[in-house]
C-alpha atoms as a PDB file:
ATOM      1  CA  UNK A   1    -141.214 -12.178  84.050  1.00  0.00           C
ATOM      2  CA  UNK A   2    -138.984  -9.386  82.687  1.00  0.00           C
ATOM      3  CA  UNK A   3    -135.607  -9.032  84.141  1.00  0.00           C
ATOM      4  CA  UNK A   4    -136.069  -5.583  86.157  1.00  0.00           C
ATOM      5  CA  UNK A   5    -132.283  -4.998  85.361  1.00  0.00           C
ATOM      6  CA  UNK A   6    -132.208  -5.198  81.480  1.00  0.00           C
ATOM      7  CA  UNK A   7    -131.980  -1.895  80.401  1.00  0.00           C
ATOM      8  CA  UNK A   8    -134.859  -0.993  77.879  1.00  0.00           C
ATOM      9  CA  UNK A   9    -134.272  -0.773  74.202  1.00  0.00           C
ATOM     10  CA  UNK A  10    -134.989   2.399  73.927  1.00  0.00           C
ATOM     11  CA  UNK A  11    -133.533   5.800  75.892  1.00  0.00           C
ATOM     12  CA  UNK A  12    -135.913   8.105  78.113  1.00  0.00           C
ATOM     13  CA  UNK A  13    -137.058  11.261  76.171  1.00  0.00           C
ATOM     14  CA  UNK A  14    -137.248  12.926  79.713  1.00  0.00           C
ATOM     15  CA  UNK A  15    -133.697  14.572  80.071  1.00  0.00           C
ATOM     16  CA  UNK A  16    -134.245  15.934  76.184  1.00  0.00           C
ATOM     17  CA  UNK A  17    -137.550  17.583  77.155  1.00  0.00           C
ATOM     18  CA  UNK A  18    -136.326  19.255  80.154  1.00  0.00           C
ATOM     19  CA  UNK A  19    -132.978  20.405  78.182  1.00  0.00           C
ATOM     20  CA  UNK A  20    -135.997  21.646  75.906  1.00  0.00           C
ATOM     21  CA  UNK A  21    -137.788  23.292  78.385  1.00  0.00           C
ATOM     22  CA  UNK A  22    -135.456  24.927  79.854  1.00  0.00           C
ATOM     23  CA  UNK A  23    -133.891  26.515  76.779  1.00  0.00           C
ATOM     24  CA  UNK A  24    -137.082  27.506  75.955  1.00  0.00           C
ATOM     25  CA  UNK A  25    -137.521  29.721  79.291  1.00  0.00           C
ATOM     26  CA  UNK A  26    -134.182  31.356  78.469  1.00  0.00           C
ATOM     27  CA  UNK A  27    -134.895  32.156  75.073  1.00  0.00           C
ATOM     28  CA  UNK A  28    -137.845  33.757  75.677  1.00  0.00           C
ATOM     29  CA  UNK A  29    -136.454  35.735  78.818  1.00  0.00           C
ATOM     30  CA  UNK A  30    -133.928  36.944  76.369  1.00  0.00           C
ATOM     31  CA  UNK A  31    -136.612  38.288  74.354  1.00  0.00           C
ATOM     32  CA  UNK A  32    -139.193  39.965  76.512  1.00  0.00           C
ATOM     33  CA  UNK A  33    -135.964  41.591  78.106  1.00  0.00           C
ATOM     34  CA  UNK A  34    -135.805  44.453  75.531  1.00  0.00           C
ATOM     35  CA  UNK A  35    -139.604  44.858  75.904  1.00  0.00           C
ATOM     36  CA  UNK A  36    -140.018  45.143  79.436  1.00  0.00           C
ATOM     37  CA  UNK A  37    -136.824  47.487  80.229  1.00  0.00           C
ATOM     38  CA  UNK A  38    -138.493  49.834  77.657  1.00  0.00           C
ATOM     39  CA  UNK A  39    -141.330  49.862  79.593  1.00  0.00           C
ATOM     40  CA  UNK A  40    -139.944  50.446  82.577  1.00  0.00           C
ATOM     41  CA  UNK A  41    -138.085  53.494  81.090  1.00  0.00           C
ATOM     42  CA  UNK A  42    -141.350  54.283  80.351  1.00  0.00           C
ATOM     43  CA  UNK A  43    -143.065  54.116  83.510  1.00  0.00           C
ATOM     44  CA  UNK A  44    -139.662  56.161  84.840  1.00  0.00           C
ATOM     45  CA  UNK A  45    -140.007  59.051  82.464  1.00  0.00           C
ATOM     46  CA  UNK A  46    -144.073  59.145  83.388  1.00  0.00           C
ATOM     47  CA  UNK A  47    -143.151  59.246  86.879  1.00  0.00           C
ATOM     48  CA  UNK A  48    -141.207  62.060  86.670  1.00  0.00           C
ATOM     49  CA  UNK A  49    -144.005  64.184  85.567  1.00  0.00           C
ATOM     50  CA  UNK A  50    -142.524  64.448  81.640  1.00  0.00           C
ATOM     51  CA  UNK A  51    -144.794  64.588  78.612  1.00  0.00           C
ATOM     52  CA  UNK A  52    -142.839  63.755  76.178  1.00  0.00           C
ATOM     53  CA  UNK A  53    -141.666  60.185  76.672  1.00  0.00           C
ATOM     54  CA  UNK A  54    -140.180  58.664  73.415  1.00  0.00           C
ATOM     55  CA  UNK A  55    -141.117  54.771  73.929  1.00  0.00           C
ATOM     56  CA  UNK A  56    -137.298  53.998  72.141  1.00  0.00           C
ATOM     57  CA  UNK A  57    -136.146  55.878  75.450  1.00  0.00           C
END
């Protein structure tokens, strides 16, 4: 029967993939940022009763 206190050979991948994960999230919150406060702007400009939005705002 193993010993249930000998540490196994090799290290848990779990902590890496969360690390992973969560970088991941970030990343891509960082890049639909951009994208959704333009369309917001958007949206704003519509709302207003304008035209002549210019999607770069």
């Amino acid at each position: 029967m193993p010993d249930p206190q000998k540490p196994s050979p090799m290290p848990s991948l779990l902590p890496f993939v969360v690390i992973a994960l969560v970088l991941a999230i970030i990343y891509g919150g960082v890049l639909m940022f951009p994208l959704i406060k333009g369309y917001m702007v958007r949206q704003d400009c519509i709302a207003t009763g304008r035209t002549n939005c210019d999607p770069a705002g």
